[in-house]
N, C-alpha and C. Protein backbone atom coordinates (compact mmCIF):
# COMPACT_ATOMS: atom_id res chain seq x y z
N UNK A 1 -22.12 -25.85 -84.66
CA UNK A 1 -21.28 -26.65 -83.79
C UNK A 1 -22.19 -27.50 -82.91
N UNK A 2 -22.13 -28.91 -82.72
CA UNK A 2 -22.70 -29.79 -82.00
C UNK A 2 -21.68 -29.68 -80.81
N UNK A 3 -21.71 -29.84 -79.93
CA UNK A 3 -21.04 -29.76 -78.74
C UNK A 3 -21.81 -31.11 -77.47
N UNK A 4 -21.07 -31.79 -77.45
CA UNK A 4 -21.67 -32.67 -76.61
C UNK A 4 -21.62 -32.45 -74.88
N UNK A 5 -22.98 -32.39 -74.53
CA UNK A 5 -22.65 -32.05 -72.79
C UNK A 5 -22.21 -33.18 -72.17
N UNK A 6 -21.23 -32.77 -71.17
CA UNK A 6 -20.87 -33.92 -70.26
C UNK A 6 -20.97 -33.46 -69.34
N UNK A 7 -20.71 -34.66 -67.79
CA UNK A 7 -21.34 -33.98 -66.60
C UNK A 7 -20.33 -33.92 -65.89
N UNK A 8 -20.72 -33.31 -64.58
CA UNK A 8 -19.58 -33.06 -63.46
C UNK A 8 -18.11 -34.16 -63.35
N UNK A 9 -19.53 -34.80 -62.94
CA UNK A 9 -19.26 -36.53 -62.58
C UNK A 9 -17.93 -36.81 -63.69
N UNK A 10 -18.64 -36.46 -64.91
CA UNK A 10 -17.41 -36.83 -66.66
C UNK A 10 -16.11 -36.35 -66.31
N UNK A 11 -16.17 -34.61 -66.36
CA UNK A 11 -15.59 -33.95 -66.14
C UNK A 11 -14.23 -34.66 -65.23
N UNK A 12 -14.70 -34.21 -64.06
CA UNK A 12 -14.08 -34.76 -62.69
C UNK A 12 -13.28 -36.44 -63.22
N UNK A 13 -14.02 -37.14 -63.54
CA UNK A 13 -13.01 -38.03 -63.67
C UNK A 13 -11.84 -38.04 -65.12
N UNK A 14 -12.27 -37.12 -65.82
CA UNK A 14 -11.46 -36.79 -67.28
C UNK A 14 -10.19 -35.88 -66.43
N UNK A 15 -10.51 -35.52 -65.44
CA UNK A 15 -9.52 -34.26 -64.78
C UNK A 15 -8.41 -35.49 -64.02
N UNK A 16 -9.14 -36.25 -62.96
CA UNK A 16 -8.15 -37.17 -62.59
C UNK A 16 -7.41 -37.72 -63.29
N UNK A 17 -7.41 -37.92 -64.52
CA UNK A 17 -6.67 -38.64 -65.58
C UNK A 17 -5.91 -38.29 -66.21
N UNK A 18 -5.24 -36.79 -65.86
CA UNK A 18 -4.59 -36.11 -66.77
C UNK A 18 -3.08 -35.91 -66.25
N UNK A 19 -2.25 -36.23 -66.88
CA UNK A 19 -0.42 -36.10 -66.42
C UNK A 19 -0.52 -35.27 -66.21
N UNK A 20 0.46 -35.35 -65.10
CA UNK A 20 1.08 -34.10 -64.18
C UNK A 20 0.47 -32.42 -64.97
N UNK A 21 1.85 -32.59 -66.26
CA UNK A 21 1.81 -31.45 -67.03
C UNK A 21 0.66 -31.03 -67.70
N UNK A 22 -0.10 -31.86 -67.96
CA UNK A 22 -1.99 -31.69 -68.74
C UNK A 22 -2.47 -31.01 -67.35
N UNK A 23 -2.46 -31.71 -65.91
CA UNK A 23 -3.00 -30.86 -64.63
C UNK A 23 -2.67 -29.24 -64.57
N UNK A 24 -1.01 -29.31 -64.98
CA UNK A 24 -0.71 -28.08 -64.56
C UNK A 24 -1.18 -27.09 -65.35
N UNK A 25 -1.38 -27.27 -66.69
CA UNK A 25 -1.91 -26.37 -67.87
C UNK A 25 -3.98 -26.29 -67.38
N UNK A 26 -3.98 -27.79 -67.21
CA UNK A 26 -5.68 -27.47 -66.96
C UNK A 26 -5.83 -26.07 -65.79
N UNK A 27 -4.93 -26.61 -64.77
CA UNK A 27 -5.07 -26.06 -63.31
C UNK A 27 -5.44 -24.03 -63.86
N UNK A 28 -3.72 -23.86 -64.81
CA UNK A 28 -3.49 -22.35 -65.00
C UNK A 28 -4.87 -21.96 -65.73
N UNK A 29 -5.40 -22.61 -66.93
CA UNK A 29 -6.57 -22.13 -67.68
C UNK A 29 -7.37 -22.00 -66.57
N UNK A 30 -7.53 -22.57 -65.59
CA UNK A 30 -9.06 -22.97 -64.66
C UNK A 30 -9.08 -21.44 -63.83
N UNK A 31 -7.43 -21.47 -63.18
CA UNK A 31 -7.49 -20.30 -62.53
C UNK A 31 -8.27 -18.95 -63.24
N UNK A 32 -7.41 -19.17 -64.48
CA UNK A 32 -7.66 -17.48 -65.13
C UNK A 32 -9.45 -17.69 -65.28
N UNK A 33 -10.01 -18.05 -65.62
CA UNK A 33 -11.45 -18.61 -66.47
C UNK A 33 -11.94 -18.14 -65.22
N UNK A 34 -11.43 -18.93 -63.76
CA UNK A 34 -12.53 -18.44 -62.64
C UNK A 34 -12.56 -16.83 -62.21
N UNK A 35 -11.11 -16.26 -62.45
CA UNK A 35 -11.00 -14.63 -62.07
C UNK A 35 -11.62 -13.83 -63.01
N UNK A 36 -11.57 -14.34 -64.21
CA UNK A 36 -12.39 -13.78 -64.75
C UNK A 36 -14.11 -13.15 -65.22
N UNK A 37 -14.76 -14.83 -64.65
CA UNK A 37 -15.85 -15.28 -63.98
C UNK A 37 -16.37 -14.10 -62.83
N UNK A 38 -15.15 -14.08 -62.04
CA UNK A 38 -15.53 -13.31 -61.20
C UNK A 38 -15.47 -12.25 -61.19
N UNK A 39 -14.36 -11.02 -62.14
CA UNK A 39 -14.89 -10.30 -62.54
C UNK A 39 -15.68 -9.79 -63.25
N UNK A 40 -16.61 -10.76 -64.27
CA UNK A 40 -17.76 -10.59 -65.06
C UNK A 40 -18.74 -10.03 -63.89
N UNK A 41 -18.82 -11.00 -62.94
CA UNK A 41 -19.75 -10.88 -61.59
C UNK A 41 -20.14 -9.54 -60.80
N UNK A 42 -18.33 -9.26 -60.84
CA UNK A 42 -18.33 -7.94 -60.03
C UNK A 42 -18.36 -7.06 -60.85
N UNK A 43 -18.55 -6.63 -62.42
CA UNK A 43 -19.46 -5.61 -62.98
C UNK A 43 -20.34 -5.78 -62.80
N UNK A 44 -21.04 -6.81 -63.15
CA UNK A 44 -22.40 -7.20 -63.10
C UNK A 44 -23.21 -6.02 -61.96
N UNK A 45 -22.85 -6.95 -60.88
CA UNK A 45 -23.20 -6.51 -59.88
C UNK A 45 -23.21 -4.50 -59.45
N UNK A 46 -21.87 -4.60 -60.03
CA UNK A 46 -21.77 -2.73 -59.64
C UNK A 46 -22.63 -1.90 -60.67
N UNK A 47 -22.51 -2.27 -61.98
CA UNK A 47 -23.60 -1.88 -63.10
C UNK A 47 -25.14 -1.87 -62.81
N UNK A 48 -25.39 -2.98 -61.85
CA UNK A 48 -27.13 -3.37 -61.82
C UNK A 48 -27.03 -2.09 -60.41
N UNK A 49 -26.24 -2.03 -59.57
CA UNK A 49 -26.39 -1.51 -58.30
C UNK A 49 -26.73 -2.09 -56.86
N UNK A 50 -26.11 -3.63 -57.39
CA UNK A 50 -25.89 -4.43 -56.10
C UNK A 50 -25.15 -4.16 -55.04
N UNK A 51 -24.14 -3.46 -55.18
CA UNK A 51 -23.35 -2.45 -54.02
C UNK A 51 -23.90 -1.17 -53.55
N UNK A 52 -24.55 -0.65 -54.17
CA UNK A 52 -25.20 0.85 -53.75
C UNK A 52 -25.12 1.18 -52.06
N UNK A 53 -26.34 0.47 -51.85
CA UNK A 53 -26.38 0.92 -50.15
C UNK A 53 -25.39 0.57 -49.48
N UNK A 54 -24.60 -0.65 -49.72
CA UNK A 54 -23.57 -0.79 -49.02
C UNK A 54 -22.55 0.23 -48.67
N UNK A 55 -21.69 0.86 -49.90
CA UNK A 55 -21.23 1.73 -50.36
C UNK A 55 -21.87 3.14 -49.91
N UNK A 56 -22.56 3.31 -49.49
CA UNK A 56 -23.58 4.70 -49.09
C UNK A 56 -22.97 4.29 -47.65
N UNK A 57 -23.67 2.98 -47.26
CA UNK A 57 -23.54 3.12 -45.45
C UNK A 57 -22.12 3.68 -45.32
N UNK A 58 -20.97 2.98 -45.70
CA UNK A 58 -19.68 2.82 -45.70
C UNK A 58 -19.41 4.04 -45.64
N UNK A 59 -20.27 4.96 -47.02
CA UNK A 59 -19.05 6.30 -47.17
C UNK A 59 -19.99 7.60 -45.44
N UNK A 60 -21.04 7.13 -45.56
CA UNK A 60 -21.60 7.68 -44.46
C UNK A 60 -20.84 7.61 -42.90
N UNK A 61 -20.87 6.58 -42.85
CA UNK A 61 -19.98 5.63 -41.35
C UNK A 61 -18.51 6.95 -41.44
N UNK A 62 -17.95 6.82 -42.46
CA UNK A 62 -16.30 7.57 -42.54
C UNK A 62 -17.09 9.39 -42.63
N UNK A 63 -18.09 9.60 -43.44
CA UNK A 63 -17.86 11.21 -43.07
C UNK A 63 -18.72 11.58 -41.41
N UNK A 64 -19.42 10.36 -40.71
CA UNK A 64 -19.38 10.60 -39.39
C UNK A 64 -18.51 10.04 -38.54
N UNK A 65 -17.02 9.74 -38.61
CA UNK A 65 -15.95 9.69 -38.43
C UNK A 65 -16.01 8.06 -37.78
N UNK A 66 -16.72 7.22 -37.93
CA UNK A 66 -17.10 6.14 -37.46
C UNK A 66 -16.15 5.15 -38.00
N UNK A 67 -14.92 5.24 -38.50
CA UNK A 67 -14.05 4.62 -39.55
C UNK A 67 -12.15 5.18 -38.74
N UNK A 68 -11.49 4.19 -38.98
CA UNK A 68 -9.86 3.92 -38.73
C UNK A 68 -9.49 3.31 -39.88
N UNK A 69 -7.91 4.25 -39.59
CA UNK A 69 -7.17 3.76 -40.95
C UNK A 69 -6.74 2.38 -40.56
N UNK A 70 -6.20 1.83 -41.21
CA UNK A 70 -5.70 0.20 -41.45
C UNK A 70 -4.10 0.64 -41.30
């Protein structure tokens, strides 16, 4: 597959150009693509052990009672 790159700049103005209903379909794909994005991220992250200490302070803070319920 040859795939031709285009740029932001392309992009962005190929997006302005699109009827209503082409926006609204781009818009829904864009949403899902980015949550998903972002949950790629947030395995990522919990797998490598980018949360660790955080998660330590946190559960530490609550068993020295340093924590309220919501």
């Amino acid at each position: 597959m040859n795939a031709e790159i285009i740029t932001v700049e392309q992009l962005k103005n190929a997006v302005e150009k699109l009827p209503k209903d082409k926006l609204a379909q781009f818009r829904r794909w864009f949403e899902e693509f980015a949550a998903d994005e972002w949950d790629r991220q947030i395995e990522h992250d919990v797998s490598t052990g980018k949360w660790d200490k955080l998660a330590d302070e946190a559960l530490a803070e609550h068993q020295n009672g340093l924590t309220r319920k919501l």
